[in-house]
C-alpha atoms as a PDB file:
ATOM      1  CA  UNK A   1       0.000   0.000   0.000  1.00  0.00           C
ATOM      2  CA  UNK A   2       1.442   3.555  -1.061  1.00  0.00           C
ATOM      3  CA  UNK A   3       0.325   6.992   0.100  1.00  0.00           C
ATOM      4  CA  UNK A   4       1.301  10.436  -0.293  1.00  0.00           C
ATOM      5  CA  UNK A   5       1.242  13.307   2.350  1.00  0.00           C
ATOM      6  CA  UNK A   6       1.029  16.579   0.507  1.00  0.00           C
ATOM      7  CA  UNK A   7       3.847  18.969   1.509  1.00  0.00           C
ATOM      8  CA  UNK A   8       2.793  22.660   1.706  1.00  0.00           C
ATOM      9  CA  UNK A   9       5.070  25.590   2.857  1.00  0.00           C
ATOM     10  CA  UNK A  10       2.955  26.021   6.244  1.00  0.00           C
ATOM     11  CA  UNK A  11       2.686  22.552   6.824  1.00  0.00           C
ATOM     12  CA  UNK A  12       3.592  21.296   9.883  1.00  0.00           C
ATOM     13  CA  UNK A  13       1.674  18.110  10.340  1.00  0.00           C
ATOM     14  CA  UNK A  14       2.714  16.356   7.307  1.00  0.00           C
ATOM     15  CA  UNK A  15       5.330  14.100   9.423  1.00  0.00           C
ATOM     16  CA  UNK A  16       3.013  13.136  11.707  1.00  0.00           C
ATOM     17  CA  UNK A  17       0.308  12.187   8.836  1.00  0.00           C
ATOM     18  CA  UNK A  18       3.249  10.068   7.538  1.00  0.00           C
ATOM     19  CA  UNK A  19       4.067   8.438  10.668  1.00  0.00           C
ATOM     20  CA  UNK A  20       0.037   7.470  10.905  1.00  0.00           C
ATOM     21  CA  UNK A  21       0.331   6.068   7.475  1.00  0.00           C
ATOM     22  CA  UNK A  22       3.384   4.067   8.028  1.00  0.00           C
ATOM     23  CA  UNK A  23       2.318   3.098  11.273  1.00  0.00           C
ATOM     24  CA  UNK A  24      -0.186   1.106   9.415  1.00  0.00           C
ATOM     25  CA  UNK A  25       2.012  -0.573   7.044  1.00  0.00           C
ATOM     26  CA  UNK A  26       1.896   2.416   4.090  1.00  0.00           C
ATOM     27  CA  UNK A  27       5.069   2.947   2.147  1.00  0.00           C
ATOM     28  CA  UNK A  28       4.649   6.855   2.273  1.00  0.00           C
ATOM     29  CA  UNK A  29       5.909   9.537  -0.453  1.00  0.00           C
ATOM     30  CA  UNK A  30       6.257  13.571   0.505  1.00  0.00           C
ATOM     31  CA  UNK A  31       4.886  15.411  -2.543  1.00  0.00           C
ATOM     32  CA  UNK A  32       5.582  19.112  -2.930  1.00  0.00           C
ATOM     33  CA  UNK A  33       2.492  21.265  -3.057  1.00  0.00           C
ATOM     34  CA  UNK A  34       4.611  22.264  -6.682  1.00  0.00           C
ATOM     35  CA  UNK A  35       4.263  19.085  -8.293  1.00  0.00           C
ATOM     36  CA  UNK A  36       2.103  18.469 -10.986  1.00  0.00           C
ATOM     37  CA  UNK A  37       1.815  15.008  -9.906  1.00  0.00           C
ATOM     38  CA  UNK A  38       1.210  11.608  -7.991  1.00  0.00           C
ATOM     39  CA  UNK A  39       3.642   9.076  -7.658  1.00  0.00           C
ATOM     40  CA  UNK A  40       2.934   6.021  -9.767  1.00  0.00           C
ATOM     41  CA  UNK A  41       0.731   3.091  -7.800  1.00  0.00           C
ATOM     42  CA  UNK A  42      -0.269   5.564  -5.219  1.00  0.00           C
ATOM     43  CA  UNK A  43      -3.523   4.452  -2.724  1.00  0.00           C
ATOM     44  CA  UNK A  44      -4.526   7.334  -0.692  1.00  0.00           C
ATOM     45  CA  UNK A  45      -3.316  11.121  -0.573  1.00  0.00           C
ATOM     46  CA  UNK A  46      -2.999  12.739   2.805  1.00  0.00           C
ATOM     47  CA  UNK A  47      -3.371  16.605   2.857  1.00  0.00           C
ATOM     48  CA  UNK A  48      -2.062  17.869   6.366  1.00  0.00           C
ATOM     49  CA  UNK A  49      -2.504  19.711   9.333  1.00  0.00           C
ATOM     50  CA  UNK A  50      -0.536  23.308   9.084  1.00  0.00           C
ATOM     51  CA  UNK A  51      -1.282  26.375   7.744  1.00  0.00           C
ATOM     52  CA  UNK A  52      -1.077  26.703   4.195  1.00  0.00           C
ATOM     53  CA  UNK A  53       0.554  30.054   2.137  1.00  0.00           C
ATOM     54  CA  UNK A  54      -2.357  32.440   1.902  1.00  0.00           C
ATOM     55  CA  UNK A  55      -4.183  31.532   4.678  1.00  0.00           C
ATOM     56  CA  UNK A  56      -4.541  35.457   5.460  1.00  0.00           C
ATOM     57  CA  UNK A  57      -6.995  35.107   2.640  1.00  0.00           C
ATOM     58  CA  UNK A  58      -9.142  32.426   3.500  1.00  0.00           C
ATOM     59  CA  UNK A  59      -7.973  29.460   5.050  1.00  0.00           C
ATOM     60  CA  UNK A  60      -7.384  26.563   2.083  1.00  0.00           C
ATOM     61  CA  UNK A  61      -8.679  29.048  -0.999  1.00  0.00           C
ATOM     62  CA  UNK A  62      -4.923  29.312  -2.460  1.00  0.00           C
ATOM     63  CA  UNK A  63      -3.270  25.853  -1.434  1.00  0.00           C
ATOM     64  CA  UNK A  64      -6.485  24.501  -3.253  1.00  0.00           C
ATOM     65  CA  UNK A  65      -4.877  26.304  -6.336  1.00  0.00           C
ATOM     66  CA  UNK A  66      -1.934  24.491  -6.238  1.00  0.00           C
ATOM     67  CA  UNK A  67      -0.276  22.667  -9.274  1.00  0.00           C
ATOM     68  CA  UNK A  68      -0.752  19.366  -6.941  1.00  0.00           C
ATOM     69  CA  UNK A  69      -4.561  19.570  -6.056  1.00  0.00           C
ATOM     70  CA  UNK A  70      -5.415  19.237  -9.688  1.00  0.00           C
ATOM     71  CA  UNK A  71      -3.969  16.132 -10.089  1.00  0.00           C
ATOM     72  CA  UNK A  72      -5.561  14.729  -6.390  1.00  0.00           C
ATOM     73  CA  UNK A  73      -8.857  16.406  -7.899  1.00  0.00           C
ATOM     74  CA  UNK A  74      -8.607  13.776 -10.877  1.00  0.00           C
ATOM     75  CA  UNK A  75      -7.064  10.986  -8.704  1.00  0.00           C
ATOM     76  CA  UNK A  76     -10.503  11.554  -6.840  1.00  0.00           C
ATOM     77  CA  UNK A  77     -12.411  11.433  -9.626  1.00  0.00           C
ATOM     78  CA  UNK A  78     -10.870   7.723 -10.741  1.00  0.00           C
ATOM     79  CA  UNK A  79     -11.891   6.666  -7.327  1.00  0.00           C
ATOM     80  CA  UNK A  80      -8.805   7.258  -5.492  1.00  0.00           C
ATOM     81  CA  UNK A  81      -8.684   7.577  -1.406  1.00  0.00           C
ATOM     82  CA  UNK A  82      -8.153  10.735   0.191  1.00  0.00           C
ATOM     83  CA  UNK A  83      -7.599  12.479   3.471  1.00  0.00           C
ATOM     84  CA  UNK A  84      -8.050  16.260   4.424  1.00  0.00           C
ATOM     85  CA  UNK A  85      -6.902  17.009   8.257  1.00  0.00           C
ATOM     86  CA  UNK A  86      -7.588  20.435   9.780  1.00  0.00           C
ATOM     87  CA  UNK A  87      -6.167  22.424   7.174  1.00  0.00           C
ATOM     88  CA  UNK A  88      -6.483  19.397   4.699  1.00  0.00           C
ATOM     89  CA  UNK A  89      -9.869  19.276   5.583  1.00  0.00           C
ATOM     90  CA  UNK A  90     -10.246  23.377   4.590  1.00  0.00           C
ATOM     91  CA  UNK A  91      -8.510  22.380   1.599  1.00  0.00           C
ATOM     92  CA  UNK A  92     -10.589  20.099   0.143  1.00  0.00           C
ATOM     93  CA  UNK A  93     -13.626  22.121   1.024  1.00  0.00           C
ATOM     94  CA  UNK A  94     -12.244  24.441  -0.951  1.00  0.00           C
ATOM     95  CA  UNK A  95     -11.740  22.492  -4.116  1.00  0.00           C
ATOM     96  CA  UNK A  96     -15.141  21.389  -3.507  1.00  0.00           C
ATOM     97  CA  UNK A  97     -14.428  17.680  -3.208  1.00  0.00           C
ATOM     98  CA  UNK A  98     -16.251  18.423  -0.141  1.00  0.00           C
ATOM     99  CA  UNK A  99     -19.207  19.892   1.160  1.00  0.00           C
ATOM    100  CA  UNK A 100     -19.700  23.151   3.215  1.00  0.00           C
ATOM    101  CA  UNK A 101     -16.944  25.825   4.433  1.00  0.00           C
ATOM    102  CA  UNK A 102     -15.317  26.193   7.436  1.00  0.00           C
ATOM    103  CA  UNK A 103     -14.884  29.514   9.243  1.00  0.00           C
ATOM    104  CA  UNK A 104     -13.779  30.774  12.251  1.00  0.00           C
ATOM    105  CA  UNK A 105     -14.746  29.242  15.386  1.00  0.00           C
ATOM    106  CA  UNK A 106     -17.307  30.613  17.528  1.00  0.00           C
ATOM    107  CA  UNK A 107     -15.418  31.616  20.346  1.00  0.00           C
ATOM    108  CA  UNK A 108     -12.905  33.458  17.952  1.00  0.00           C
ATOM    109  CA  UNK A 109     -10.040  31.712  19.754  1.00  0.00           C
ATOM    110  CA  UNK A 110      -7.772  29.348  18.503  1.00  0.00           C
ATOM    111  CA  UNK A 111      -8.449  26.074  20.591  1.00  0.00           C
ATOM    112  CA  UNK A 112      -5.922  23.257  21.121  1.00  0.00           C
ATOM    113  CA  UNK A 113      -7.005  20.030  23.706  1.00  0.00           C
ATOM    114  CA  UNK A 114      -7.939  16.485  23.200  1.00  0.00           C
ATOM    115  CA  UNK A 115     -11.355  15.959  22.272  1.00  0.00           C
ATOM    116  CA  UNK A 116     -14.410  13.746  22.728  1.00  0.00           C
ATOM    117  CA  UNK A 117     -15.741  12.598  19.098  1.00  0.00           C
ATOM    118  CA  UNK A 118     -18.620  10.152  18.644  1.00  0.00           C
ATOM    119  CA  UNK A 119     -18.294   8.096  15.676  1.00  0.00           C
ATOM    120  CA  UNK A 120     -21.199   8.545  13.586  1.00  0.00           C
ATOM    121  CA  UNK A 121     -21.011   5.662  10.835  1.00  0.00           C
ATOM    122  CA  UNK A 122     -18.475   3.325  10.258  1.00  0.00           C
ATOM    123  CA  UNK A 123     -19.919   2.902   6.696  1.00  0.00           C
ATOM    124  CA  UNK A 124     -16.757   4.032   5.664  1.00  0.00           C
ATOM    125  CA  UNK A 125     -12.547   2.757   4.767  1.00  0.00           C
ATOM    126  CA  UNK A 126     -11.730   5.414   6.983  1.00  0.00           C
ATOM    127  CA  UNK A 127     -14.014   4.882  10.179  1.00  0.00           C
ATOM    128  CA  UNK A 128     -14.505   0.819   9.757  1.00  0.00           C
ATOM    129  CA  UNK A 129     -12.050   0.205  11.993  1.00  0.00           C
ATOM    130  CA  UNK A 130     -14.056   1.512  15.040  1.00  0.00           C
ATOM    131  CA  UNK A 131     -17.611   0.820  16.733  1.00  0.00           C
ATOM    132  CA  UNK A 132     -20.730   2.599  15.570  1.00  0.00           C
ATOM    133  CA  UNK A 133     -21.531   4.752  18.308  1.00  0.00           C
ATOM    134  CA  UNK A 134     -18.629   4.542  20.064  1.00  0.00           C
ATOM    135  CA  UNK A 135     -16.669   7.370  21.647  1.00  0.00           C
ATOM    136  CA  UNK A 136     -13.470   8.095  21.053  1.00  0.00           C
ATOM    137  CA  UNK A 137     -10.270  11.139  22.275  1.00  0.00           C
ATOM    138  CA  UNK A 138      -8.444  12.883  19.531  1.00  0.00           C
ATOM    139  CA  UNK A 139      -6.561  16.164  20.196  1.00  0.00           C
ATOM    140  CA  UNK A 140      -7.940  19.029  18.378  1.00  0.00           C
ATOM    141  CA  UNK A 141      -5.939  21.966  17.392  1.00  0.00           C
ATOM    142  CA  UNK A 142      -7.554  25.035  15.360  1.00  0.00           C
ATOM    143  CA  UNK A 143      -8.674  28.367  14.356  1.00  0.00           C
ATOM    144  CA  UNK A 144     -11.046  28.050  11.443  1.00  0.00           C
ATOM    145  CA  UNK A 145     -12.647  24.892  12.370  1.00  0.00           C
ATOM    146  CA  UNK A 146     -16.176  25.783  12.341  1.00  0.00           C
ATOM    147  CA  UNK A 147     -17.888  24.161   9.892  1.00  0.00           C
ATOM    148  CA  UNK A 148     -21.025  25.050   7.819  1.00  0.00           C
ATOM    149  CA  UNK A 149     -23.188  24.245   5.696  1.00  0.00           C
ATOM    150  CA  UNK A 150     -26.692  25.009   4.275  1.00  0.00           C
ATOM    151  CA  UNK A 151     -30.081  22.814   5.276  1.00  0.00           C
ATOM    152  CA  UNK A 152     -30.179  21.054   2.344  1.00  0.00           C
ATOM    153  CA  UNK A 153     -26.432  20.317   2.443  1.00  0.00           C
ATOM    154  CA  UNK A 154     -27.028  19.344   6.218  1.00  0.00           C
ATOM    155  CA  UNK A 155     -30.689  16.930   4.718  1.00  0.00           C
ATOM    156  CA  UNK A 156     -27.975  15.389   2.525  1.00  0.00           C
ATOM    157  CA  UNK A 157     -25.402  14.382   4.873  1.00  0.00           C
ATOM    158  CA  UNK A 158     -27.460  13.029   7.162  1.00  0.00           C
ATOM    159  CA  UNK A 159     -29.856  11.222   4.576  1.00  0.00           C
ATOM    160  CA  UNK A 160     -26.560   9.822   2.834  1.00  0.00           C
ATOM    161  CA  UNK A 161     -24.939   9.190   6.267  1.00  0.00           C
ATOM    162  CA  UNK A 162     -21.687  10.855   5.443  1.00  0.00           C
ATOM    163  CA  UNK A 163     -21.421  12.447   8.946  1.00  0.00           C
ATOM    164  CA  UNK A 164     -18.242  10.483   9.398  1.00  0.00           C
ATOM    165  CA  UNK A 165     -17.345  12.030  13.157  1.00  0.00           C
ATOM    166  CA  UNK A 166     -19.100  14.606  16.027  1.00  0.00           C
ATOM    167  CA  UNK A 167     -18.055  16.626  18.781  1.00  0.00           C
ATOM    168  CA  UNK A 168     -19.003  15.638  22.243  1.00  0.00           C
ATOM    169  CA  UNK A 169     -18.726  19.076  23.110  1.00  0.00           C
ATOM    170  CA  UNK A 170     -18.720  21.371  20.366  1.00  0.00           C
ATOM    171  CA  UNK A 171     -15.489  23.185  20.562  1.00  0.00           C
ATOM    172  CA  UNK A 172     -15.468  25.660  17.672  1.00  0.00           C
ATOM    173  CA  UNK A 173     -19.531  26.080  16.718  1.00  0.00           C
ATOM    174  CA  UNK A 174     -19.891  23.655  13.857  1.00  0.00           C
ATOM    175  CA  UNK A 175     -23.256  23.151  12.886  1.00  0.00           C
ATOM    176  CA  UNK A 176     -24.735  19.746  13.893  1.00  0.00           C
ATOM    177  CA  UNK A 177     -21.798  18.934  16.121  1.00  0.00           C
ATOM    178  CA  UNK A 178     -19.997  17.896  13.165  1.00  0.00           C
ATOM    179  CA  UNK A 179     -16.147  17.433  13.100  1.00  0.00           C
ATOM    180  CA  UNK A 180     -15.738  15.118  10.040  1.00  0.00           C
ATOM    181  CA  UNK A 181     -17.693  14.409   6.773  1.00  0.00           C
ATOM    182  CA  UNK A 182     -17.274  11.911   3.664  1.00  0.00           C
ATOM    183  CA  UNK A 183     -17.706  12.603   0.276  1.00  0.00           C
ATOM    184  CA  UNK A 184     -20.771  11.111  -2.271  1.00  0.00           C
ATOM    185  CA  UNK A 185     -18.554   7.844  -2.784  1.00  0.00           C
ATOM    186  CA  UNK A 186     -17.366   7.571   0.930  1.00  0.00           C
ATOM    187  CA  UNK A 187     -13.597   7.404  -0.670  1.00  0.00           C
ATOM    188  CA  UNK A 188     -13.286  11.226   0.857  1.00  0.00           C
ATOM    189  CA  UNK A 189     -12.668  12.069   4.272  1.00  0.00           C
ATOM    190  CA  UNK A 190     -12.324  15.411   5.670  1.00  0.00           C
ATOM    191  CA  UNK A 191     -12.098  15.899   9.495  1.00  0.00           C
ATOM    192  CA  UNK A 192     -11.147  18.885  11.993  1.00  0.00           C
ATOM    193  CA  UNK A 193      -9.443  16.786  14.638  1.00  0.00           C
ATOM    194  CA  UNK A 194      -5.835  14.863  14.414  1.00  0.00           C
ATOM    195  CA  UNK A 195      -5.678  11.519  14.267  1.00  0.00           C
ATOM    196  CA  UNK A 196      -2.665  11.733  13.276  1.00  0.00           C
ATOM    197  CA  UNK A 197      -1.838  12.712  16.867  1.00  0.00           C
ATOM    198  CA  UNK A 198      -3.134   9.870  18.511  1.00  0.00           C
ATOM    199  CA  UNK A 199      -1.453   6.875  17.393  1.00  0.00           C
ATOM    200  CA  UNK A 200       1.757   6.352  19.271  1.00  0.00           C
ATOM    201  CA  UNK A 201       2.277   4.642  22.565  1.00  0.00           C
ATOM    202  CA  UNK A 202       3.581   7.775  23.846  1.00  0.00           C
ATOM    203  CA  UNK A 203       0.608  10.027  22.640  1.00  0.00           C
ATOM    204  CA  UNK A 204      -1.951  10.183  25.558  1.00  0.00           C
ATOM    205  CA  UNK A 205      -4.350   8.343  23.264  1.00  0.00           C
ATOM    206  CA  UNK A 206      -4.039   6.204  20.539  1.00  0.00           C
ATOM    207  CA  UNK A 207      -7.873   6.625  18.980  1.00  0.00           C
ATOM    208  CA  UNK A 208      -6.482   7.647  15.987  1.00  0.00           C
ATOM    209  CA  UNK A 209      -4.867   4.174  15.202  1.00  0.00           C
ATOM    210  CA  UNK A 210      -7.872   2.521  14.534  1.00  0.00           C
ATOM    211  CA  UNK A 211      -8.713   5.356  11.277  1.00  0.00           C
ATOM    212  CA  UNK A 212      -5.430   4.155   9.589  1.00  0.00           C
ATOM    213  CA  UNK A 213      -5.123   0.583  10.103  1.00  0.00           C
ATOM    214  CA  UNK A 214      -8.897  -0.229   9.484  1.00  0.00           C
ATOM    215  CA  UNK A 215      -8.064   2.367   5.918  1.00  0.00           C
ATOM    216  CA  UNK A 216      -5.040  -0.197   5.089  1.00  0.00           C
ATOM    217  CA  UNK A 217      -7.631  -2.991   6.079  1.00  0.00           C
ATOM    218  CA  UNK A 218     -10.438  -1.843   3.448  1.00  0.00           C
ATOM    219  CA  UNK A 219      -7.752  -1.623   0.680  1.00  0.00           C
ATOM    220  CA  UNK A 220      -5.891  -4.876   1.875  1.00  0.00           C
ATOM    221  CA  UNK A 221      -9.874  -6.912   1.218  1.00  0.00           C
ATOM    222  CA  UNK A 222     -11.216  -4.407  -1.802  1.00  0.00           C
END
């Protein structure tokens, strides 16, 4: 199994997303935001935590103009597997492979602590690998991660059950509690919190472990 973790010049989760992947067996590439394109044979593209250049516009809207995206664009359109975290997640709002926006939080304070998420469907490659229901800690760390999006967005969502993850308590004011969503084909995930930083021994909890080894898992059996 091969992924790639998107390198932007405000990254600064992207060895941590690569440590999650390789933690559950991926052999992982670091592509340069630059790059016109994927490695041969890849499985899943990570976009990390960080802040990427041009946030002071809107957090995502240039990054998502990046040489790279259009190639992950039409590796998601083939069917390919991909992962937006915090600012990954803004990203791919913002190249609409995702639903809604995400603004600042509520509070207008940037909020950093390990969070209570409920998982809300493991109808997923990304969530099978934990309990329906079940609820789970993953450290949060953001700005901008209140996310929106219209009723009829919302009707679809939860009619589709692509409300992947939700906050226990709603840290940042996104609408419906929500803290992670999948795309149309479920092959999309895009989700405030860090799994990422919940996977080693040493990490005060390894929730997020479960996300990448039941992902290798689905594409191991498809």
């Amino acid at each position: 199994m091969k992924a790639a973790v998107l390198v932007f010049p405000g990254s600064n989760c992207d060895r941590d997303l690569a440590v999650g992947f390789r933690a559950a067996g991926f052999e992982v590439s670091m592509v340069w935001h630059k790059d016109t394109g994927l490695p041969d044979g890849i499985d899943v593209v990570g976009i990390p935590g960080g802040f990427s250049y041009g946030d002071y516009l809107r957090c995502g809207a240039i990054a998502a103009k990046s040489p790279i995206m259009r190639a992950v664009a039409e590796f998601a359109g083939r069917g390919g597997h991909v992962l937006g975290i915090c600012n990954g997640f803004q990203v791919l709002c913002e190249t609409q492979l995702l639903p809604g926006v995400l603004m600042r939080n509520a509070g207008l304070k940037f909020v950093c602590r390990t969070e209570v998420l409920e998982v809300a469907t493991t109808d997923s490659p990304f969530t099978s690998g934990y309990i329906n229901g079940r609820s789970i800690a993953i450290p949060i760390a953001h700005h901008d991660g209140n996310y929106q999006i219209d009723e009829d967005g919302l009707a679809t969502l939860r009619g589709e059950d692509r409300i992947a993850f939700t906050y226990g308590d709603n840290p940042n004011g996104s609408r419906a509690d929500i803290a992670g969503v999948l795309s149309a084909n479920r092959r999309i995930l895009g989700l405030m919190p860090h799994p990422e930083r919940a996977v080693d021994p040493s990490h005060a909890t390894q929730d997020g472990s479960a996300l990448f080894a039941g992902l290798a898992e689905a594409l191991v059996t498809a």
